[in-house]
Structure formats: structure tokens, C-alpha cells
C-alpha atoms as a PDB file:
ATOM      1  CA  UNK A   1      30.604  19.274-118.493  1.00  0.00           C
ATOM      2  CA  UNK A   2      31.901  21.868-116.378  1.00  0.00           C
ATOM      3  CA  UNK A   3      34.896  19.900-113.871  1.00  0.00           C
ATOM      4  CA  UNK A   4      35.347  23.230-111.656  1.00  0.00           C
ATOM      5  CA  UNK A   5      31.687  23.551-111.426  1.00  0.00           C
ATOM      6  CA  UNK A   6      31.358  20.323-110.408  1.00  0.00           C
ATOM      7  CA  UNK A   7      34.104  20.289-107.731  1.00  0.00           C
ATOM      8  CA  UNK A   8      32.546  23.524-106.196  1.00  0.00           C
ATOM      9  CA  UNK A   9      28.534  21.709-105.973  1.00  0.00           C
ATOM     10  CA  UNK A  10      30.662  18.803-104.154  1.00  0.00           C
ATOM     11  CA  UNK A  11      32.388  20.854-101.474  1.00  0.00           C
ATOM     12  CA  UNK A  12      29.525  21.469 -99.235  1.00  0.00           C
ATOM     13  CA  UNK A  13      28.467  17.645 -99.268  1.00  0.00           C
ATOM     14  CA  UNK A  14      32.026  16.593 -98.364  1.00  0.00           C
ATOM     15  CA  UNK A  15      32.276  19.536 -95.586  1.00  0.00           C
ATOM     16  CA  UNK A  16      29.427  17.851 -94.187  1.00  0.00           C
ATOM     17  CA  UNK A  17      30.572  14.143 -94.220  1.00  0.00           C
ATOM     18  CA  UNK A  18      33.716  15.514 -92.667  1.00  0.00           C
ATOM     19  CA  UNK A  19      31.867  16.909 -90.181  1.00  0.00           C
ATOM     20  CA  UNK A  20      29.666  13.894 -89.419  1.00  0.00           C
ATOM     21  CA  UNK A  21      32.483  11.604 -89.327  1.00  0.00           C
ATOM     22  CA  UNK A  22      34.300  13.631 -86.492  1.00  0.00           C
ATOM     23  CA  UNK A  23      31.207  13.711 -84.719  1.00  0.00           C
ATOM     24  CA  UNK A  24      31.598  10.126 -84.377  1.00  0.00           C
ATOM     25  CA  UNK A  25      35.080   9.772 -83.651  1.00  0.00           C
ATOM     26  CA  UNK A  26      34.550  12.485 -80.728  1.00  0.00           C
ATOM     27  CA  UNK A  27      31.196  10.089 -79.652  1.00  0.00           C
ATOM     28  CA  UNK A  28      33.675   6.654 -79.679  1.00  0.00           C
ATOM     29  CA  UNK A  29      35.198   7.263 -76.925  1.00  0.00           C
ATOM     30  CA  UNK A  30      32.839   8.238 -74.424  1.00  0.00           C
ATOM     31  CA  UNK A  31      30.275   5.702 -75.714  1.00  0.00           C
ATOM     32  CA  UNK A  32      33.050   3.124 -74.830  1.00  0.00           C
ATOM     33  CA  UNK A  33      33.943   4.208 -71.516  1.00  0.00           C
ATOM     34  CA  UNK A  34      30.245   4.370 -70.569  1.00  0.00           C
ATOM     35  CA  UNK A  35      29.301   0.762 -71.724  1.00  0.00           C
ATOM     36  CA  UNK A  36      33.097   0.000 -69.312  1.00  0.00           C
ATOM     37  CA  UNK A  37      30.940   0.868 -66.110  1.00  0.00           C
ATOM     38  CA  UNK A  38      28.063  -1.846 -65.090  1.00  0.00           C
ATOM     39  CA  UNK A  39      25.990  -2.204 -61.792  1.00  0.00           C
ATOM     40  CA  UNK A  40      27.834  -5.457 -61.060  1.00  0.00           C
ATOM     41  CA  UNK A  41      31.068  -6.154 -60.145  1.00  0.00           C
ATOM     42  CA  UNK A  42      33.310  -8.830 -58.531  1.00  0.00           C
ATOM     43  CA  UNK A  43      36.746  -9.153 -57.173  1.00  0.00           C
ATOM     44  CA  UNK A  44      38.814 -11.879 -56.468  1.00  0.00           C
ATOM     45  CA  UNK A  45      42.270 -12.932 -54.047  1.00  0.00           C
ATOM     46  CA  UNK A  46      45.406 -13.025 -57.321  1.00  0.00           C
ATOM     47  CA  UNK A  47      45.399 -17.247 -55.964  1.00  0.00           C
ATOM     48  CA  UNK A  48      41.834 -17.244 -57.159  1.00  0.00           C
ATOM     49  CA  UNK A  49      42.118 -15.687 -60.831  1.00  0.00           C
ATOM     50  CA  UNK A  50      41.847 -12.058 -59.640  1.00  0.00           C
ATOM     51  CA  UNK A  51      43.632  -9.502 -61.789  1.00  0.00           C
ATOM     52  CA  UNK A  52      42.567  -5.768 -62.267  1.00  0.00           C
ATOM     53  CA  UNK A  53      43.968  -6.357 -66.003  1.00  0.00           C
ATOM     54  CA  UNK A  54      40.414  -8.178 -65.878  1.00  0.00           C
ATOM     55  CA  UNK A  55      36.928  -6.397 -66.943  1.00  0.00           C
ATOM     56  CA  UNK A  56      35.812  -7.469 -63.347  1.00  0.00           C
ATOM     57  CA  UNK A  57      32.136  -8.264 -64.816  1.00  0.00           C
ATOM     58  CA  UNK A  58      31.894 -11.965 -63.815  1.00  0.00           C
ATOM     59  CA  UNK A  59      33.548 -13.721 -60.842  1.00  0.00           C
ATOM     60  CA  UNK A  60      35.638 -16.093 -63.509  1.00  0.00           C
ATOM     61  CA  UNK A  61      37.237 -12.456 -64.509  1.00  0.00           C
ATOM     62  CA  UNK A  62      37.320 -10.807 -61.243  1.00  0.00           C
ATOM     63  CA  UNK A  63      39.455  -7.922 -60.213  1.00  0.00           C
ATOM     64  CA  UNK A  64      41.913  -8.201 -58.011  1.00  0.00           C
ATOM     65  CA  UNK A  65      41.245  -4.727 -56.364  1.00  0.00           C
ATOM     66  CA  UNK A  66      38.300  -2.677 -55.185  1.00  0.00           C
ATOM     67  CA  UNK A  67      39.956   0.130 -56.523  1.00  0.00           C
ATOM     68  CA  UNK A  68      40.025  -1.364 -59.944  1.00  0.00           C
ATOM     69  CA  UNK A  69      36.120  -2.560 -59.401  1.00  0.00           C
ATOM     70  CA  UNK A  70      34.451   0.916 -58.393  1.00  0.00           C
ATOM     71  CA  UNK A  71      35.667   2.091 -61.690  1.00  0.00           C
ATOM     72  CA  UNK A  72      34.166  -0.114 -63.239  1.00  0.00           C
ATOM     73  CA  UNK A  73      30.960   0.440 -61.905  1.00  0.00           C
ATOM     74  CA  UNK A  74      27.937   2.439 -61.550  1.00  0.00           C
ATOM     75  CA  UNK A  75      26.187   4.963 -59.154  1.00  0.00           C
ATOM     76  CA  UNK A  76      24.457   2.714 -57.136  1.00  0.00           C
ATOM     77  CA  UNK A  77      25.873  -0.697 -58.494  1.00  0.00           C
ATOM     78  CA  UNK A  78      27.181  -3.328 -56.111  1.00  0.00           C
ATOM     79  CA  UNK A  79      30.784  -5.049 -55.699  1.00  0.00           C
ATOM     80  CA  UNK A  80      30.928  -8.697 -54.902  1.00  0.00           C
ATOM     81  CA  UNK A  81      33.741 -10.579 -53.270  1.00  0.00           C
ATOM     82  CA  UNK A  82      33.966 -14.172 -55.320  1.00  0.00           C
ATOM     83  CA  UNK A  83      36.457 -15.640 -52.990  1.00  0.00           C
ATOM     84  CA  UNK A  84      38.986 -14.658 -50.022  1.00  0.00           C
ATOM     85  CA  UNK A  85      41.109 -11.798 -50.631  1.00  0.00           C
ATOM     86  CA  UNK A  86      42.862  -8.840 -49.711  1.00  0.00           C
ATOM     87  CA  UNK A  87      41.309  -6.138 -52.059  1.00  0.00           C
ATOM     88  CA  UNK A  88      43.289  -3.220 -50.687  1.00  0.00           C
ATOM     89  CA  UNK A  89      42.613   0.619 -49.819  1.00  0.00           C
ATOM     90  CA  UNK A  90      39.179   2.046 -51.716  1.00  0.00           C
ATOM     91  CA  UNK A  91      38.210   5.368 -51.861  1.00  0.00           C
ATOM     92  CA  UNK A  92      34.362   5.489 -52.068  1.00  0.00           C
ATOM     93  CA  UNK A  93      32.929   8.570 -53.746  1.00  0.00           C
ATOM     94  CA  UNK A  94      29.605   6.311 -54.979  1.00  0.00           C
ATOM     95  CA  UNK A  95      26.203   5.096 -53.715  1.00  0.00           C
ATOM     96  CA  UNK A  96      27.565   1.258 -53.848  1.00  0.00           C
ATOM     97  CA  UNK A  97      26.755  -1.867 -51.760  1.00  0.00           C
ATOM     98  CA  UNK A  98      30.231  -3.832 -51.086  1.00  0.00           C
ATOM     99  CA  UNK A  99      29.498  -7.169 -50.232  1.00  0.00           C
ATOM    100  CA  UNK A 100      31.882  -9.764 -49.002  1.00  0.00           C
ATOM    101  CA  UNK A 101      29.633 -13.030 -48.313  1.00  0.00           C
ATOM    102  CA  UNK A 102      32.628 -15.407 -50.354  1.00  0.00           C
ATOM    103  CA  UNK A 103      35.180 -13.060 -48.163  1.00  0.00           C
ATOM    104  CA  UNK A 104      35.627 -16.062 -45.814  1.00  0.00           C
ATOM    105  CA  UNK A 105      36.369 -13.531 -42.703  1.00  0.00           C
ATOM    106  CA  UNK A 106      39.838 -12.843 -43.434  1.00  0.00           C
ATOM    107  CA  UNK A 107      40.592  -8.903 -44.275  1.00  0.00           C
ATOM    108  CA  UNK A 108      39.184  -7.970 -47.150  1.00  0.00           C
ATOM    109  CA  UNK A 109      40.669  -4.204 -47.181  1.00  0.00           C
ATOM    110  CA  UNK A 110      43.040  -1.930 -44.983  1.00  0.00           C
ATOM    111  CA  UNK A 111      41.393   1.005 -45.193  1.00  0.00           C
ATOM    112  CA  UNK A 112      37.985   2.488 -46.543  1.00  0.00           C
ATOM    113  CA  UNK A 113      37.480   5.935 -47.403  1.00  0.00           C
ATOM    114  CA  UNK A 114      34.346   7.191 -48.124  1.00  0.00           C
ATOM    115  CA  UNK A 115      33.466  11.076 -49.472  1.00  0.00           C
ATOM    116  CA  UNK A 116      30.439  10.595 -51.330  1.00  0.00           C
ATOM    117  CA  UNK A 117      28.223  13.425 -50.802  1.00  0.00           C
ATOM    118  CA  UNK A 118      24.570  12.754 -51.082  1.00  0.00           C
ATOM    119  CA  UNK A 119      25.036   9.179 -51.523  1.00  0.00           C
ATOM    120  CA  UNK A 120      24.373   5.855 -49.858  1.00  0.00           C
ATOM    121  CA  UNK A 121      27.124   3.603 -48.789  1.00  0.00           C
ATOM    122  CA  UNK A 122      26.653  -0.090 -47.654  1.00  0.00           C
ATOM    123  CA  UNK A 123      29.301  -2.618 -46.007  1.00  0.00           C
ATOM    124  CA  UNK A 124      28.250  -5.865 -45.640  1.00  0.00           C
ATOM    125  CA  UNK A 125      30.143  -9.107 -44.595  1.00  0.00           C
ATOM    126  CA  UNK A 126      33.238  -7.539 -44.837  1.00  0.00           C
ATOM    127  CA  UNK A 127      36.209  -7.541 -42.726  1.00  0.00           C
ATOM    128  CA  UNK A 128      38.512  -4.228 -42.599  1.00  0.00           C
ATOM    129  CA  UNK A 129      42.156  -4.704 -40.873  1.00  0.00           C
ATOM    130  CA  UNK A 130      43.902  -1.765 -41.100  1.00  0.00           C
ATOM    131  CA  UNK A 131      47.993  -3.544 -40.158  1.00  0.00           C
ATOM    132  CA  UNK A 132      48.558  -2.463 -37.247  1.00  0.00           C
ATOM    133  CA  UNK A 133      50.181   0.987 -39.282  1.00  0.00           C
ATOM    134  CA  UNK A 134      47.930   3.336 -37.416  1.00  0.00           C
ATOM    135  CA  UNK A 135      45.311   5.567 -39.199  1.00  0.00           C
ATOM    136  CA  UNK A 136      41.636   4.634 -39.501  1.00  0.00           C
ATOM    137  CA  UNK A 137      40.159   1.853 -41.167  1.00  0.00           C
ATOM    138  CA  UNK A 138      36.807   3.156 -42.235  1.00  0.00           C
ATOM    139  CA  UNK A 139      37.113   7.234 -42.428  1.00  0.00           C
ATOM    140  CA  UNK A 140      33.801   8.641 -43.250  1.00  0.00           C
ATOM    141  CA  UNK A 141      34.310  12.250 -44.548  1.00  0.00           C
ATOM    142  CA  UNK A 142      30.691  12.655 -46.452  1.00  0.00           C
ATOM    143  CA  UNK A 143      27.326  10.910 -47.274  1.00  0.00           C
ATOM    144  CA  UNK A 144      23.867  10.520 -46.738  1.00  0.00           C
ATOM    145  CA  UNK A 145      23.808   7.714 -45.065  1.00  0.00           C
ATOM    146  CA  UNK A 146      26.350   4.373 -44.666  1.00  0.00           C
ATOM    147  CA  UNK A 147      24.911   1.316 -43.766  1.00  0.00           C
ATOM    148  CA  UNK A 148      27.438  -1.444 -41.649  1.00  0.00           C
ATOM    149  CA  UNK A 149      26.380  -4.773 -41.491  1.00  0.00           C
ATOM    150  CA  UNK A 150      28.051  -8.434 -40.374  1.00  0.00           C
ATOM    151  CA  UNK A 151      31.534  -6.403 -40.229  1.00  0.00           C
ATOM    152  CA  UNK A 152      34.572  -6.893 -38.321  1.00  0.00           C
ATOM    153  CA  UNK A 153      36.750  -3.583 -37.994  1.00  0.00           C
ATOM    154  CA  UNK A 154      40.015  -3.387 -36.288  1.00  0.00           C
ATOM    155  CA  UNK A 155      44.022  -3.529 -36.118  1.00  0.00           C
ATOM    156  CA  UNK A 156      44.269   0.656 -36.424  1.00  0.00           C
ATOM    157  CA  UNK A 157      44.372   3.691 -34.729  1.00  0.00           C
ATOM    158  CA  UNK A 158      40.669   4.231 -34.755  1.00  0.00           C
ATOM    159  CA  UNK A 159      38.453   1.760 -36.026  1.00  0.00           C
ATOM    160  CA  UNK A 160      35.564   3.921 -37.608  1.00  0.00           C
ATOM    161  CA  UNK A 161      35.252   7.752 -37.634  1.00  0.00           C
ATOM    162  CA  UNK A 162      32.629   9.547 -38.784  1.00  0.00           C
ATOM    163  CA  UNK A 163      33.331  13.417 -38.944  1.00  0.00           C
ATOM    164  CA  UNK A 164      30.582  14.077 -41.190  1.00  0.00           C
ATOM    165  CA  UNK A 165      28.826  17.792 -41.337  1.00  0.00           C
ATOM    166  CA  UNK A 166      25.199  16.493 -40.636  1.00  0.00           C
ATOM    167  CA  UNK A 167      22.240  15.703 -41.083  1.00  0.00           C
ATOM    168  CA  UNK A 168      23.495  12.384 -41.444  1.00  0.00           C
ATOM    169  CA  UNK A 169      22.905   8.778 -40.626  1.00  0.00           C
ATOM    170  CA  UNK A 170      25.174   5.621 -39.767  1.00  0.00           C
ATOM    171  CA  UNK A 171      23.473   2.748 -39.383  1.00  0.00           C
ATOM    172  CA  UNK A 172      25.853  -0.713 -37.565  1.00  0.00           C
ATOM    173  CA  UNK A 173      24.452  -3.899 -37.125  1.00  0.00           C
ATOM    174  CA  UNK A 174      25.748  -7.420 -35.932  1.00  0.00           C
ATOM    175  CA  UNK A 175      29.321  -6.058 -36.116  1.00  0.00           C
ATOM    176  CA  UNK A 176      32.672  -5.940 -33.681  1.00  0.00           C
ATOM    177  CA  UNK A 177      35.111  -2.975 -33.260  1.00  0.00           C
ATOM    178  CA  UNK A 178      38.218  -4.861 -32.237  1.00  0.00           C
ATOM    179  CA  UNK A 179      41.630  -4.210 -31.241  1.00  0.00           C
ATOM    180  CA  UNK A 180      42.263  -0.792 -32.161  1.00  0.00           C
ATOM    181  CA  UNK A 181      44.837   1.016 -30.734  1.00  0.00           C
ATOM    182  CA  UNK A 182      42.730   4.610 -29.959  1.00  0.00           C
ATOM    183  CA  UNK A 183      38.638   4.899 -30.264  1.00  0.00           C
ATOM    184  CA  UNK A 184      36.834   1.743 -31.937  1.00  0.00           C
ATOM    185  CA  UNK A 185      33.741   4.100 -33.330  1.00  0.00           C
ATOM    186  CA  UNK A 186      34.368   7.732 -33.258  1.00  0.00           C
ATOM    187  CA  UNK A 187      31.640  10.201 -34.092  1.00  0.00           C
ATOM    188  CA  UNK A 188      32.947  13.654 -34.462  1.00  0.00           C
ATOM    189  CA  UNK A 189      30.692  15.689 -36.807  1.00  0.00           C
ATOM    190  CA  UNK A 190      32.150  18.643 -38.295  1.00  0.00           C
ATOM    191  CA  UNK A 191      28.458  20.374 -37.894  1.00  0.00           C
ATOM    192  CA  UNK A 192      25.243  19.579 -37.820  1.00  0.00           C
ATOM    193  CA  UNK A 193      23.784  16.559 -36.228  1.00  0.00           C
ATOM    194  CA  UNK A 194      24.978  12.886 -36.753  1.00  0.00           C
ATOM    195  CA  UNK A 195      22.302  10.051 -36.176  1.00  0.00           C
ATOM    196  CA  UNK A 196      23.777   7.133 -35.346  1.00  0.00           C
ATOM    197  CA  UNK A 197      21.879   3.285 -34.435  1.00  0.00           C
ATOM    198  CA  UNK A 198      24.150   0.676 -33.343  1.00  0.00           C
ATOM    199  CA  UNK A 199      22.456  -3.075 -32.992  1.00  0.00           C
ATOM    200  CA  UNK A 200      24.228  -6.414 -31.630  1.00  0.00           C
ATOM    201  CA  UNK A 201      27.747  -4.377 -31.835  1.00  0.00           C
ATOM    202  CA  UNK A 202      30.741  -5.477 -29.628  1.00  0.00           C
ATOM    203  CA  UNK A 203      33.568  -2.968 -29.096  1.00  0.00           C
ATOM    204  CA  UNK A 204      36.601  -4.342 -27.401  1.00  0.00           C
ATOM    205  CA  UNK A 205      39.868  -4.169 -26.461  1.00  0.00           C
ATOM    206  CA  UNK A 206      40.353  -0.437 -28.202  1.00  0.00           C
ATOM    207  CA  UNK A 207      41.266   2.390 -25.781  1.00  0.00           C
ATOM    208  CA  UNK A 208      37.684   3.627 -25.749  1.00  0.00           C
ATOM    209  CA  UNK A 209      34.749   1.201 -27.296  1.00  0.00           C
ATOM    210  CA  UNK A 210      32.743   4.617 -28.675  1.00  0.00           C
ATOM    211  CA  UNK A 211      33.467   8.091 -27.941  1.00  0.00           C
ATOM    212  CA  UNK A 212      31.040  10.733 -28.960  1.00  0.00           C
ATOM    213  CA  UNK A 213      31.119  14.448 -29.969  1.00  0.00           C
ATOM    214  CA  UNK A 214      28.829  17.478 -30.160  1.00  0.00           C
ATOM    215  CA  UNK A 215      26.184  16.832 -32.629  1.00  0.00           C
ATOM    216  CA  UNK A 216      26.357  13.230 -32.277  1.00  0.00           C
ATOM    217  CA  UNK A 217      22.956  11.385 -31.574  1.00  0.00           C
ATOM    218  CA  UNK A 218      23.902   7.948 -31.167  1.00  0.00           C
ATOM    219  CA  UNK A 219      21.387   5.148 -29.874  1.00  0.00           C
ATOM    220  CA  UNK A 220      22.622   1.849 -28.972  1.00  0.00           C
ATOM    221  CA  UNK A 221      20.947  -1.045 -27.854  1.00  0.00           C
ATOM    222  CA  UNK A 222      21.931  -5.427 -27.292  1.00  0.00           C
ATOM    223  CA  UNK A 223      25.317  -4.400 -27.415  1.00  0.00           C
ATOM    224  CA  UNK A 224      28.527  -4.941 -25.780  1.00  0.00           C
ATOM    225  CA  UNK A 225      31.355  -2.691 -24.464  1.00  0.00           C
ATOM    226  CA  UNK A 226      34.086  -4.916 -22.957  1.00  0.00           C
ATOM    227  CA  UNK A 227      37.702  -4.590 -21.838  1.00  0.00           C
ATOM    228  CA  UNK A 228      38.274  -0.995 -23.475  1.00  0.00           C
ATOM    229  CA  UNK A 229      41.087  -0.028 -20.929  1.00  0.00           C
ATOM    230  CA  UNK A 230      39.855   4.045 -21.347  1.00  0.00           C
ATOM    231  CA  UNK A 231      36.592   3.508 -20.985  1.00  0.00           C
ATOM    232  CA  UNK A 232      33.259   1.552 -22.535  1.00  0.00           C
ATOM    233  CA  UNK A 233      31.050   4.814 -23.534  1.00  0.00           C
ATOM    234  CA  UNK A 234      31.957   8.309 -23.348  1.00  0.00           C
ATOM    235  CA  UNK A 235      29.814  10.943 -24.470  1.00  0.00           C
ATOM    236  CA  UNK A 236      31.186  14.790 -24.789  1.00  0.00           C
ATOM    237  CA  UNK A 237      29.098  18.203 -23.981  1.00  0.00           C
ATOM    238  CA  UNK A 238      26.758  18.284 -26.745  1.00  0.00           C
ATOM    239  CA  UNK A 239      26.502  14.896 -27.763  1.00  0.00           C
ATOM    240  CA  UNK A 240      23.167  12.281 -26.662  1.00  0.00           C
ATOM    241  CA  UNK A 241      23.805   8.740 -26.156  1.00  0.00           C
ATOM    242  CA  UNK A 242      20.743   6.220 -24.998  1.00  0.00           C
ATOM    243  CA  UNK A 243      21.620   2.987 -24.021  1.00  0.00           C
ATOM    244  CA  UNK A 244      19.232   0.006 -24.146  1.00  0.00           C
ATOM    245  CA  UNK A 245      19.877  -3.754 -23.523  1.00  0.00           C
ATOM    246  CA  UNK A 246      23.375  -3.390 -23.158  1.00  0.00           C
ATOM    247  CA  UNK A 247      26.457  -4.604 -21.838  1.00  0.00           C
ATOM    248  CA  UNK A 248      29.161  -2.570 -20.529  1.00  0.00           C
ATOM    249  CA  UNK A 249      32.053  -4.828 -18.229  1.00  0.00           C
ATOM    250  CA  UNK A 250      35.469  -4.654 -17.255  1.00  0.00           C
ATOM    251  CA  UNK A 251      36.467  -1.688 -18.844  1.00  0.00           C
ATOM    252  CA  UNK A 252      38.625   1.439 -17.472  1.00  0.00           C
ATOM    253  CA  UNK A 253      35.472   3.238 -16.643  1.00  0.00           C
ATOM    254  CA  UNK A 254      32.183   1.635 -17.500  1.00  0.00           C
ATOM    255  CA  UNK A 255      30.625   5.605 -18.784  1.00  0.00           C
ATOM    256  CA  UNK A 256      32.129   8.709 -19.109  1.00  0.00           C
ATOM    257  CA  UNK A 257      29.077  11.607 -19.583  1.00  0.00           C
ATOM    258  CA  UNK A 258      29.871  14.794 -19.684  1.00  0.00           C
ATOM    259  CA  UNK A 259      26.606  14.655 -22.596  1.00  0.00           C
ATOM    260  CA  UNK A 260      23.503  13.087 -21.635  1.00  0.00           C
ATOM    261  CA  UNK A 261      23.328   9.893 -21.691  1.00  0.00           C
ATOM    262  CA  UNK A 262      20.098   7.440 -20.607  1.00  0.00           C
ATOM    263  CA  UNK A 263      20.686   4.217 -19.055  1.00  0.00           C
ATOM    264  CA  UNK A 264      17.343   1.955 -19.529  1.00  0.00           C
ATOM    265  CA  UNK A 265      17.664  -2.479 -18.856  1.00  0.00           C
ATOM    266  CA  UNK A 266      21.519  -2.474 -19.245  1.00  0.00           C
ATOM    267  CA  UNK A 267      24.479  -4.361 -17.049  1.00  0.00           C
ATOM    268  CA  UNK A 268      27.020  -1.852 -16.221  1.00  0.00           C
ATOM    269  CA  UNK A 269      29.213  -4.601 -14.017  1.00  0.00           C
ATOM    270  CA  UNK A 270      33.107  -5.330 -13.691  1.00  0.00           C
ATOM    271  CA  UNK A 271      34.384  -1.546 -14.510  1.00  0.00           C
ATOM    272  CA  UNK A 272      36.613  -0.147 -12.553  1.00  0.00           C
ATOM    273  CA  UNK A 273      34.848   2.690 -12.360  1.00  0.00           C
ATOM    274  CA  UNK A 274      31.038   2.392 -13.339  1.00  0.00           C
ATOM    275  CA  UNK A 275      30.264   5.791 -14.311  1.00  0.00           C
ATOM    276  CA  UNK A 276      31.936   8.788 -14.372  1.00  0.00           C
ATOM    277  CA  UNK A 277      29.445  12.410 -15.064  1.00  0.00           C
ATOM    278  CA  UNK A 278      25.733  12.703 -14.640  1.00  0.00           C
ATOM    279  CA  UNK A 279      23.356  10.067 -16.736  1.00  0.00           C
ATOM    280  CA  UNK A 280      19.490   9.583 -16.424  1.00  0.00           C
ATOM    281  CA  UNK A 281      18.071   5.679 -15.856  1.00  0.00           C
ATOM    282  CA  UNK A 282      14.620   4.339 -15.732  1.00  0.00           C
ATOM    283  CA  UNK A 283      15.794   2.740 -12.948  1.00  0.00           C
ATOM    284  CA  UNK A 284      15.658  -0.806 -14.177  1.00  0.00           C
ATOM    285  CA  UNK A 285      19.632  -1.283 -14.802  1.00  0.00           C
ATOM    286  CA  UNK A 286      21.820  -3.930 -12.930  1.00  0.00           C
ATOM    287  CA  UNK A 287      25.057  -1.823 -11.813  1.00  0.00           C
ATOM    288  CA  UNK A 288      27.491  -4.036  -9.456  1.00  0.00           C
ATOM    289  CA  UNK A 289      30.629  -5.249  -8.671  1.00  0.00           C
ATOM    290  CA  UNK A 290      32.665  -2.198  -9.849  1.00  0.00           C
ATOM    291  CA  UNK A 291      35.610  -1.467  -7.421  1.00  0.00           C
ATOM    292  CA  UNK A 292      34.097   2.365  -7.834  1.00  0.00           C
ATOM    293  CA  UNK A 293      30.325   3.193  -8.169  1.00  0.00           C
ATOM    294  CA  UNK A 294      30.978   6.609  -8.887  1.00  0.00           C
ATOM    295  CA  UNK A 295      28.335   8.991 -10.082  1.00  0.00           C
ATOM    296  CA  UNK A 296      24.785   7.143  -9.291  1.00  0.00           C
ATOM    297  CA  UNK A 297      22.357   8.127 -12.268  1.00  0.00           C
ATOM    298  CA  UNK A 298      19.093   9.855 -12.195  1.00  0.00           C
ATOM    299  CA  UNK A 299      16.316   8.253 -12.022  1.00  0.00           C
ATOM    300  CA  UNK A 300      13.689   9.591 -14.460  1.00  0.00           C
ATOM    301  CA  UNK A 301      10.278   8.468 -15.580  1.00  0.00           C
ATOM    302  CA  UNK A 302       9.347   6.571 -18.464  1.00  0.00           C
ATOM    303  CA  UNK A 303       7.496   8.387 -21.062  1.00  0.00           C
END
């Protein structure tokens, strides 16, 4: 038998299991760190067996941060709050639901960021505090659409902004802007057109309840603007604001428009100025005991 001959016929085989075997090594790795990221995840307060040193996949081995949890988890996966905590800041770049039903209603997170382009944020049941340090608690840079619901948002500079380049949509229901130190919900876009719905929302005690710039289309309706000591609504050139079914008392000035804004079965009562720039009304609102009338709205037809 021929040994060299032999050696030679066995090189190519052995290339090739060489080969094969790095292929796998190279695969290990990735394969592992995909099978790390699930559509469920859960964090925890540290008192209640949070730790991000946990796999986060069950709410007996919660994280202990939502920083930890979104990387654990999918494109469009969820993170659930198992008990009260305070999960810290989160930068959202993700369609995820965050949902903090076991939250209790203590502050779940100082500050949310969320630059997720093309993607779909929700915020439910969650309560965002950012300290009293200034800043903005929920800073939305880029999406699709974000979707607020049951949320308390407060203790900053500004509450919310949204300075999104539309087309765009924010969506806030059953929700308070409290306490912030500038504008509770501030839509600025960059470009393009913002469209905003706010439902059952209460912004008070900021500077200015909701202050809107060019682009943004914000409707609002059984809501409630209340001792804002800038003013309740203000609206710049540019933006459109209609107002249905809402409250808007003992603020600085009830309405600032230098938009347009539509008035239609709302209380504008208690300001010390009522309104302040031109607005349109169906002529069904109740506007009284405000030291200063100022501008009476338009009346237009319903159409």
C-alpha cells in the first residue's frame, strides 16, 4: 500500500470537514443570540426578584430594567411589568407594547426615548416621572405611530414631545400630563404633518397643558385643561387644533390661537383670559366667568 498516496486521497475530505466544522462554529453564535430574543418579556422592582443578570422570560426571572428587557426581545414583542418598580431610562428603537398593569401607579421609568422609524410604539398603564431633573419624559424622535394609554406623565421639563417629520400619528387616551415644569404635550414636527387624537386627557399644573406647532393636526375631545399658569391650549401659525367636549378652567389664558382652532360643546370658564387670537365655534360652547373675554370666536356652521 502506497502511505503518501493515501495521505494525498485524504486531504480533500479533511479540507472539507475543516471547512464544515467552521461553518458551524461561525453559525453558534448567532443561532444563540437569536433564540436570546423572545416576544415576551417581564421586569420586576430588585425587592421583587428583579435582576437584569436574569433571562427576563418569566415574571419569577424578571429583569430589573427595561433596558435589559428590549434586548431581549423581539420586533413587535411586548414587555410586562410583574410588580412595582422603577425600570429606569429606555431607549425604544422597536415596534413593542410596554405594559405596566402590576406597575401599581408608582413611576415605572424617568425617561422614554423612542426613534423607531417605521414602527409602532404602545404605552399602556404606565407611569413616567422624569425627577424633577428637567428634560422630557417621553421624547418622540421617530415612528409610525405611538399609542398612549392609562398613563400618567410628569415631574420634567416637558412632559411629552413629539418632533417627529410626518406623516405620523399619536394616539392618548385616559391619561394626565401633570406637573411639568414647561409644556405637558408638545407637538413640534420637524416636517410634514403630525396627527394627533387625544381622549379623556387631563393636562395640569405644567406651564402650558398642550402647545402646538406647524404641521401639527391635533383633535381633542372629553378632556381637561386646568390650572396651566401659561395657558390651557395654544396653537401656533400652521398648526389645527379642534376641540370637542372639553374642559378648559382656571388657567393663565384659557386659548392662545394664532392657528385655527374650532371650539364645538366645550366649557372655556375660570381663565383669566378666555381666549387670546381668532378661533371658529359652532356656537354651542359655555364661555363665562373669565376676568377677560378677550377675542369672541367665530361662529361658523356645522357641516
Amino acid at each position: 500500500m502506497n502511505l503518501n498516496a493515501g495521505a494525498i486521497a485524504m486531504r480533500p475530505i479533511l479540507m472539507l470537514l475543516a471547512a464544515l466544522l467552521t461553518a458551524v462554529a461561525l453559525t453558534v453564535p448567532w443561532t444563540s443570540e437569536a433564540r436570546a430574543q423572545v416576544y415576551e418579556t417581564f421586569v420586576a422592582g430588585g425587592g421583587n426578584g428583579g435582576s437584569d443578570t436574569n433571562n427576563c422570560l418569566f415574571p419569577t426571572s424578571a429583569c430589573q430594567s427595561f433596558s435589559a428587557a428590549i434586548s431581549k426581545t423581539k420586533d413587535g414583542g411586548s414587555i410586562r411589568c410583574a410588580s412595582p418598580g422603577d425600570f429606569g431610562f429606555i431607549n425604544i428603537t422597536i415596534s413593542v407594547t410596554i405594559d405596566c398593569l402590576a406597575g401599581g401607579g408608582s413611576p415605572n421609568s424617568g425617561y422614554i426615548y423612542i426613534g423607531a422609524p417605521g414602527k409602532t410604539v404602545v404605552l399602556r398603564n404606565i407611569a413616567v416621572d422624569g425627577l424633577h431633573t428637567g428634560g422630557t419624559s417621553i421624547a418622540i424622535q421617530s415612528a409610525a405611530n405611538v399609542f398612549i394609554e392609562n398613563a400618567l406623565i410628569g415631574g420634567a421639563a416637558t412632559g411629552l414631545s413629539d418632533r417627529r417629520g410626518g406623516p405620523g400619528m399619536l394616539v392618548i387616551r385616559n391619561s394626565s400630563v401633570v406637573g411639568n415644569t414647561g409644556v405637558g404635550l408638545q407637538i413640534a414636527p420637524s416636517g410634514g404633518v403630525l396627527g394627533v387624537e387625544l381622549d379623556n386627557v387631563n393636562a395640569a399644573y405644567n406651564k402650558f397643558g398642550l402647545a402646538v406647532g406647524s404641521g401639527g393636526r391635533v383633535m381633542i375631545k372629553n378632556s381637561t385643561f386646568t390650572g396651566n399658569s401659561g395657558a390651557g391650549i395654544t396653537a401656533d401659525p400652521g398648526a389645527i387644533v379642534g376641540v370637542t367636549a372639553t374642559e378648559i378652567s382656571f388657567n393663565g389664558t384659557g386659548v392662545v390661537a394664532s392657528g385655527t382652532v374650532t371650539l364645538s360643546n366645550s366649557s372655556i370658564n375660570s381663565n383669566s383670559t378666555a381666549i387670546s387670537g381668532p378661533t371658529r365655534s359652532l356656537g354651542n360652547n359655555l364661555i363665562f366667568a373669565n376676568p377677560v373675554e378677550g377675542t369672541t370666536p367665530t361662529i361658523v356652521s356645522a357641516r
